[in-house]
Protein backbone atom coordinates (compact mmCIF):
# COMPACT_ATOMS: atom_id res chain seq x y z
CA UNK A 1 4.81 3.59 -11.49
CA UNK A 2 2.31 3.93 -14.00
CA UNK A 3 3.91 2.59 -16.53
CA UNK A 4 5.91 -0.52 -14.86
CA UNK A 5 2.58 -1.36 -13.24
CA UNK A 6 1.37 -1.79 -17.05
CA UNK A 7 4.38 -3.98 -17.53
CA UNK A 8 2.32 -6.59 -15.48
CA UNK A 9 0.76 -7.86 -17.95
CA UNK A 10 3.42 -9.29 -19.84
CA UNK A 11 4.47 -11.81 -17.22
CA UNK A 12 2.70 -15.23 -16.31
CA UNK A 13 3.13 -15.09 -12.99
CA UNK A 14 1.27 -11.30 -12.11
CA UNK A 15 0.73 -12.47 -8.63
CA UNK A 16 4.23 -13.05 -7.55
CA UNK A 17 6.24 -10.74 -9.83
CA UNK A 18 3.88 -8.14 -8.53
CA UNK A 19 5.03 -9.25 -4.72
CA UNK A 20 8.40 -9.70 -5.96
CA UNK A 21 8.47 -6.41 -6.87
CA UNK A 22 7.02 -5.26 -3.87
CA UNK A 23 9.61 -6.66 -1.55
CA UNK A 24 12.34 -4.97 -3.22
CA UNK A 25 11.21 -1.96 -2.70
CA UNK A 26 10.90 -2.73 0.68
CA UNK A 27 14.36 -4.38 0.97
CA UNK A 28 16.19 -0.41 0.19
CA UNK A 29 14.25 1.31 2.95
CA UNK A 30 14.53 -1.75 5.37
CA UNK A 31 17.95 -1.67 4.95
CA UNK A 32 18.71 2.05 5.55
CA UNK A 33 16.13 2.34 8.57
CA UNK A 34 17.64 -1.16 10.17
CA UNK A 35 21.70 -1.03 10.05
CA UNK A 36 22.01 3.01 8.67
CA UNK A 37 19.84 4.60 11.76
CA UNK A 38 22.25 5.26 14.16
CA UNK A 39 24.72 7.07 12.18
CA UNK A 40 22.53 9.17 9.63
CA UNK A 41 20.55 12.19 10.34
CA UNK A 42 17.78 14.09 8.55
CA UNK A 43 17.93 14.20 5.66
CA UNK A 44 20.61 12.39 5.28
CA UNK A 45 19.00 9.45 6.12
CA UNK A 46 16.58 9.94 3.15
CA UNK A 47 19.51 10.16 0.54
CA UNK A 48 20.63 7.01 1.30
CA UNK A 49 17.32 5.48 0.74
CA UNK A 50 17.07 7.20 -2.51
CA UNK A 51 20.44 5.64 -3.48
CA UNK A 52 19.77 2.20 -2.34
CA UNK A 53 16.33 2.65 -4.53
CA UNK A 54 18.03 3.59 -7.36
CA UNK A 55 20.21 0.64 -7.64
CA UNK A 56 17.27 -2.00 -6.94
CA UNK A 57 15.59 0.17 -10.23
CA UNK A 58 18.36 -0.67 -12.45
CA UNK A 59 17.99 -3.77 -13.50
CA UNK A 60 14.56 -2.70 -14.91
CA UNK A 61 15.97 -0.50 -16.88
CA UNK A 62 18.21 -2.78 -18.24
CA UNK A 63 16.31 -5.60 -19.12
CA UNK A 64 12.28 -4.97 -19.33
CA UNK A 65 11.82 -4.37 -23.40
CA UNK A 66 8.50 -1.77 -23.71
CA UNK A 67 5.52 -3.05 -24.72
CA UNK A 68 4.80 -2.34 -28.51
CA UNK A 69 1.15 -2.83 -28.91
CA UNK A 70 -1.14 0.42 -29.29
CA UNK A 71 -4.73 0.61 -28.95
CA UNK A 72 -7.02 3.33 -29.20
CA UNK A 73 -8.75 3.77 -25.87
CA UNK A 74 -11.93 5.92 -24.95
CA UNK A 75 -11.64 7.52 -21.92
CA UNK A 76 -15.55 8.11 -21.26
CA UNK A 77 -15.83 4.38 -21.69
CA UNK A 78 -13.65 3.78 -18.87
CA UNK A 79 -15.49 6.45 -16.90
CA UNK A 80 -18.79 4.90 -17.65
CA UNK A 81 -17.52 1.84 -16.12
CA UNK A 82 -19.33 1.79 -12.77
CA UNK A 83 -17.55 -1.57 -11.79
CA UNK A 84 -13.89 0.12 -12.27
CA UNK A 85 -15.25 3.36 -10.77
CA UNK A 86 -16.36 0.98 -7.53
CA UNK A 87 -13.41 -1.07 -7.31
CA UNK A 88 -11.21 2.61 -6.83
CA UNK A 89 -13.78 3.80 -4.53
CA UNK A 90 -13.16 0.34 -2.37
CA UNK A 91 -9.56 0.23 -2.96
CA UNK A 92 -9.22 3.59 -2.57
CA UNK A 93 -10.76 3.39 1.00
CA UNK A 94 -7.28 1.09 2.73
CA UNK A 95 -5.33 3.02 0.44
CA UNK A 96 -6.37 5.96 2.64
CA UNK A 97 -5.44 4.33 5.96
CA UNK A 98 -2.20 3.19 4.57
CA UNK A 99 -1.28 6.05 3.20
CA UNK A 100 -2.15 8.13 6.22
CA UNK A 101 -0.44 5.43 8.51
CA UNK A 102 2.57 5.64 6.57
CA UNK A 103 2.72 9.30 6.96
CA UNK A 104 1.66 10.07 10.05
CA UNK A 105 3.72 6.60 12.11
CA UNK A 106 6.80 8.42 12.98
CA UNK A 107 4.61 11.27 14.75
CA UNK A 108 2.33 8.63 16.30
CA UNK A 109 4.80 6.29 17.42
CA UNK A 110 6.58 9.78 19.11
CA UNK A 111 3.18 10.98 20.49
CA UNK A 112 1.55 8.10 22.26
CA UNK A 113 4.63 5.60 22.60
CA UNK A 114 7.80 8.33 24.09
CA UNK A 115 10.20 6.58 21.13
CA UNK A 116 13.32 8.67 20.32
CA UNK A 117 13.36 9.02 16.56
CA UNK A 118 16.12 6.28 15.96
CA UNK A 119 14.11 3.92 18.03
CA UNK A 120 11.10 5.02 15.48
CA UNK A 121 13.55 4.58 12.11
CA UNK A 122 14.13 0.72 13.02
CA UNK A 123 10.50 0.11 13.96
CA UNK A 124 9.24 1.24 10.80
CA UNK A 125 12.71 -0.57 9.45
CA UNK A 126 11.46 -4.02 10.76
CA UNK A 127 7.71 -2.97 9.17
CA UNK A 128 9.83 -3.00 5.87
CA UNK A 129 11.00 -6.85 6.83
CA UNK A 130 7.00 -7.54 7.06
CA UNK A 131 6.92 -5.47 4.00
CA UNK A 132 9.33 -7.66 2.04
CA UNK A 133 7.94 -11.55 3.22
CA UNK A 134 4.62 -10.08 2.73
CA UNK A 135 5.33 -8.99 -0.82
CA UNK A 136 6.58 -12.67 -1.56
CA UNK A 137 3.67 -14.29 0.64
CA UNK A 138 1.11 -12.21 -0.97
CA UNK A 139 2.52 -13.04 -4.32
CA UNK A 140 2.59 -16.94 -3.79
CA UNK A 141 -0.92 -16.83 -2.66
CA UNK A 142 -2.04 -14.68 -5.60
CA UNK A 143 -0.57 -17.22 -8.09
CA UNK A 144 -2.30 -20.03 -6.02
CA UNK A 145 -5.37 -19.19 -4.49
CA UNK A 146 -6.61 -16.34 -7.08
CA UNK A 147 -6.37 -12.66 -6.87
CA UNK A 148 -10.17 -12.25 -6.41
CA UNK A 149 -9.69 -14.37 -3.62
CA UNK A 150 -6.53 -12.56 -1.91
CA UNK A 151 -7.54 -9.14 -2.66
CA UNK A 152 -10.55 -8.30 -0.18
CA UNK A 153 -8.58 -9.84 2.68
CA UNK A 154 -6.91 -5.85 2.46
CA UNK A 155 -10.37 -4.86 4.03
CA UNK A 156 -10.13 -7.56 7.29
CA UNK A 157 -6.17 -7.31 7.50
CA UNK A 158 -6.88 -3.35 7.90
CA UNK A 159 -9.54 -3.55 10.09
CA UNK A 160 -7.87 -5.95 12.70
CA UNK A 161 -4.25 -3.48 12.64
CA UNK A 162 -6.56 -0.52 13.84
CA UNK A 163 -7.99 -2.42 16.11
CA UNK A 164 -4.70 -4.10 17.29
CA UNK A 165 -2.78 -0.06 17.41
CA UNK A 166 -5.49 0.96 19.48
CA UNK A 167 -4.91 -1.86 22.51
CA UNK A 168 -0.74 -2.45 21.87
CA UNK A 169 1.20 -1.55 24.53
CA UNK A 170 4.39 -0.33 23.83
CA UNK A 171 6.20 -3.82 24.62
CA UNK A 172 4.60 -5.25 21.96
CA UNK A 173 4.59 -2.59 19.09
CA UNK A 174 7.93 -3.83 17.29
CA UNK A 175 5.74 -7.01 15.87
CA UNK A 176 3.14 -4.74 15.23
CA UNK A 177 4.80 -2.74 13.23
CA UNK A 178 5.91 -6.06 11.08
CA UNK A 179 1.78 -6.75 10.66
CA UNK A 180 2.25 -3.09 9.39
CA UNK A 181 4.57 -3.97 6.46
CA UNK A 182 2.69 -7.07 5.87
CA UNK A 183 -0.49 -5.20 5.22
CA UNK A 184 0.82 -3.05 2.92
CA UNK A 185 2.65 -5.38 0.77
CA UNK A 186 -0.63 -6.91 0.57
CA UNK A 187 -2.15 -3.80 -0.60
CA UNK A 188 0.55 -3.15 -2.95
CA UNK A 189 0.85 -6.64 -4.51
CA UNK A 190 -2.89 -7.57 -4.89
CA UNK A 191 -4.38 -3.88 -6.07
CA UNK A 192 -2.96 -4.05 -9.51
CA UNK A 193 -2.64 -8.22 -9.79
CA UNK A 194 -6.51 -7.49 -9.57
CA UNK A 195 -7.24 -4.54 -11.86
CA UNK A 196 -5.38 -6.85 -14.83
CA UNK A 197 -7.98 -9.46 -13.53
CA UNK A 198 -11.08 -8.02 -13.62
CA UNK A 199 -10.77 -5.88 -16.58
CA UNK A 200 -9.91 -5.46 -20.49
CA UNK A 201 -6.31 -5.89 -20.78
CA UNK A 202 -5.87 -3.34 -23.81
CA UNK A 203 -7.05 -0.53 -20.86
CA UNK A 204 -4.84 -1.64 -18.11
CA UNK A 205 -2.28 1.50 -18.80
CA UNK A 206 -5.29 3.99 -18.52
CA UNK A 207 -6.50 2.40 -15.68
CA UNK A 208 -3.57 2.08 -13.98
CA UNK A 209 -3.31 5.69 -13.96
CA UNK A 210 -6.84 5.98 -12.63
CA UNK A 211 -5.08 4.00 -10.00
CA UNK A 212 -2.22 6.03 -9.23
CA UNK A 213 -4.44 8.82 -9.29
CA UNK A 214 -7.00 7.51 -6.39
CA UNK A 215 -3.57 7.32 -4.66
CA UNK A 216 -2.25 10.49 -4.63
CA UNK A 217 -6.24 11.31 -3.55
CA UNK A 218 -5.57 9.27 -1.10
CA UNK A 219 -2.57 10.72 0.52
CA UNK A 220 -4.64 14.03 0.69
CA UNK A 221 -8.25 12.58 1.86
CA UNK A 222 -6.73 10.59 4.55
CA UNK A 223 -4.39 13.05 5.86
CA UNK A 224 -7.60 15.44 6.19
CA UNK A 225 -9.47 13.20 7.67
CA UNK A 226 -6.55 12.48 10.45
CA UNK A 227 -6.83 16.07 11.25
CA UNK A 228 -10.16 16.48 11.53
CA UNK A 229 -10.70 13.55 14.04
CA UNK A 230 -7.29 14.81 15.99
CA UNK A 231 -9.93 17.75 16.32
CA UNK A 232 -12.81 15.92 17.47
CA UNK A 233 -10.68 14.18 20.04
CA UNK A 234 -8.80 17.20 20.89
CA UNK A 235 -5.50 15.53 19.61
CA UNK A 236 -6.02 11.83 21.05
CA UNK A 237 -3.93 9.85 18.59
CA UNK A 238 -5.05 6.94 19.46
CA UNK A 239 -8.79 7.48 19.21
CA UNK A 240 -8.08 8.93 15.84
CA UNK A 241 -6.36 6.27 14.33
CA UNK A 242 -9.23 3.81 15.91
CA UNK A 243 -11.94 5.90 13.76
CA UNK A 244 -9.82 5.20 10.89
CA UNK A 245 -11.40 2.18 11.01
CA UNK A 246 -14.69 3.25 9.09
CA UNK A 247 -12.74 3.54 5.73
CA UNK A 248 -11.93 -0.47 5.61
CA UNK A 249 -15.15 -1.11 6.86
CA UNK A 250 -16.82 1.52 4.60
CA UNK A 251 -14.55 -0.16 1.28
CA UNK A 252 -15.55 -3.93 2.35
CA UNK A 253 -19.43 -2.67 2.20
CA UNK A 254 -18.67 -1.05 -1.40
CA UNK A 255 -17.10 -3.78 -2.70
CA UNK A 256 -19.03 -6.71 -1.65
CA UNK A 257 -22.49 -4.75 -2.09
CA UNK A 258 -21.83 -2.92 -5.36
CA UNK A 259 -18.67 -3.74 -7.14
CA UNK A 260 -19.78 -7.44 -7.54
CA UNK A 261 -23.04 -6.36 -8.35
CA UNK A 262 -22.00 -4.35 -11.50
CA UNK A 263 -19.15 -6.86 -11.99
């Protein structure tokens, strides 16, 4: 990911490649959780999404030529850099939630909504479709409106889907599930559109890793988090995922207070 995130660079349109690229990936596991749920099992179910991802990698393989430039980069420089080390710090604050979201959905949807696990395999299915028209949405409006001007809507978008699992009754949770997918291809498409942005171009590799590093931190903070305030509420899932809410809220404050102030 590291490395075809780089690849960014080298197209005109970031925005919407980036999206594009987004709602492919999408398209394989919407697929398999839509039309292949009633017939596969665990893990089955998981090989198939593997294959279908696979295929949709191909053509990258194929027909993206590596970039040939080398520059020597100093990575206490980059460290230094309190505006990069700000903007991870905010981004890395929705990354938690959708990180956690992602991984914890299936056992939410189970807990607090009854839903047989092929019931929750299409949900999160037609979060992929939001997934997919997000990732081109996002893209368009990347390419038009600006990436500094797309990106800190992650912070509001995140804040309003807590907020909107907390009070959904289970009639209703199929479209929010597709808000779901559309968050996260916003996430997803704008995050690295804006780190090409907002900073020197002959770092955007090393940086990128940075970024795929607050990631996989992210997948572990948020996850720990989860399970601490299943504690606190002696396992109310849906009280926990409403105090998930501090970490957009907590991002917005870091990036509109300090990142723009060192930027």
């Amino acid at each position: 990911m590291v490395f075809y995130n780089s690849l960014l660079i080298g197209f005109e349109q970031k925005g919407f490649t980036s999206g594009v690229g987004v709602a492919f990936g999408y398209m394989g596991s919407a697929f398999a959780l839509i039309f292949l749920a009633n017939s596969l099992k665990e893990p089955q179910i998981y090989i198939y999404v593997a294959i279908i991802f696979t295929l949709l990698f191909i053509p990258a393989i194929l027909f993206l030529e590596n970039p040939k430039e080398k520059t020597h980069i100093s990575l206490r420089e980059i460290v230094k850099d309190k505006s990069f080390l700000f903007f991870l710090i905010s981004l890395l604050s929705i990354t938690e939630v959708a990180n956690t979201l992602v991984a914890m959905m299936g056992v939410y949807l189970r807990e607090v909504y009854g839903l047989e696990n092929t019931e929750i395999y299409k949900i999160i299915g037609l979060s992929a479709i939001g997934g997919v028209l997000g990732g081109i949405l996002w893209g368009f409006l990347t390419n038009k409106l600006g990436v500094n001007r797309i990106f800190p809507l992650g912070f509001f978008i995140w804040s309003i889907f807590i907020l909107l699992l907390y009070i959904t009754p289970k009639n209703f949770i199929i479209p929010l599930g597709f808000l779901a997918g559309i968050s996260l291809s916003h996430l997803w498409t704008t995050g690295r559109v804006f780190l090409i942005k907002n900073f020197p171009k002959n770092t955007v590799s090393v940086r990128m890793s940075f970024l795929s590093l607050s990631e996989r931190i992210a997948s572990s903070i948020g996850l720990g988090l989860w399970s601490l305030f299943l504690f606190i509420t002696d396992n109310n899932f849906k009280l926990s995922a409403l105090l998930l809410i501090a970490l957009p809220v907590a991002g917005a404050t870091i990036y509109f207070l300090t990142f723009l102030k060192w930027k």
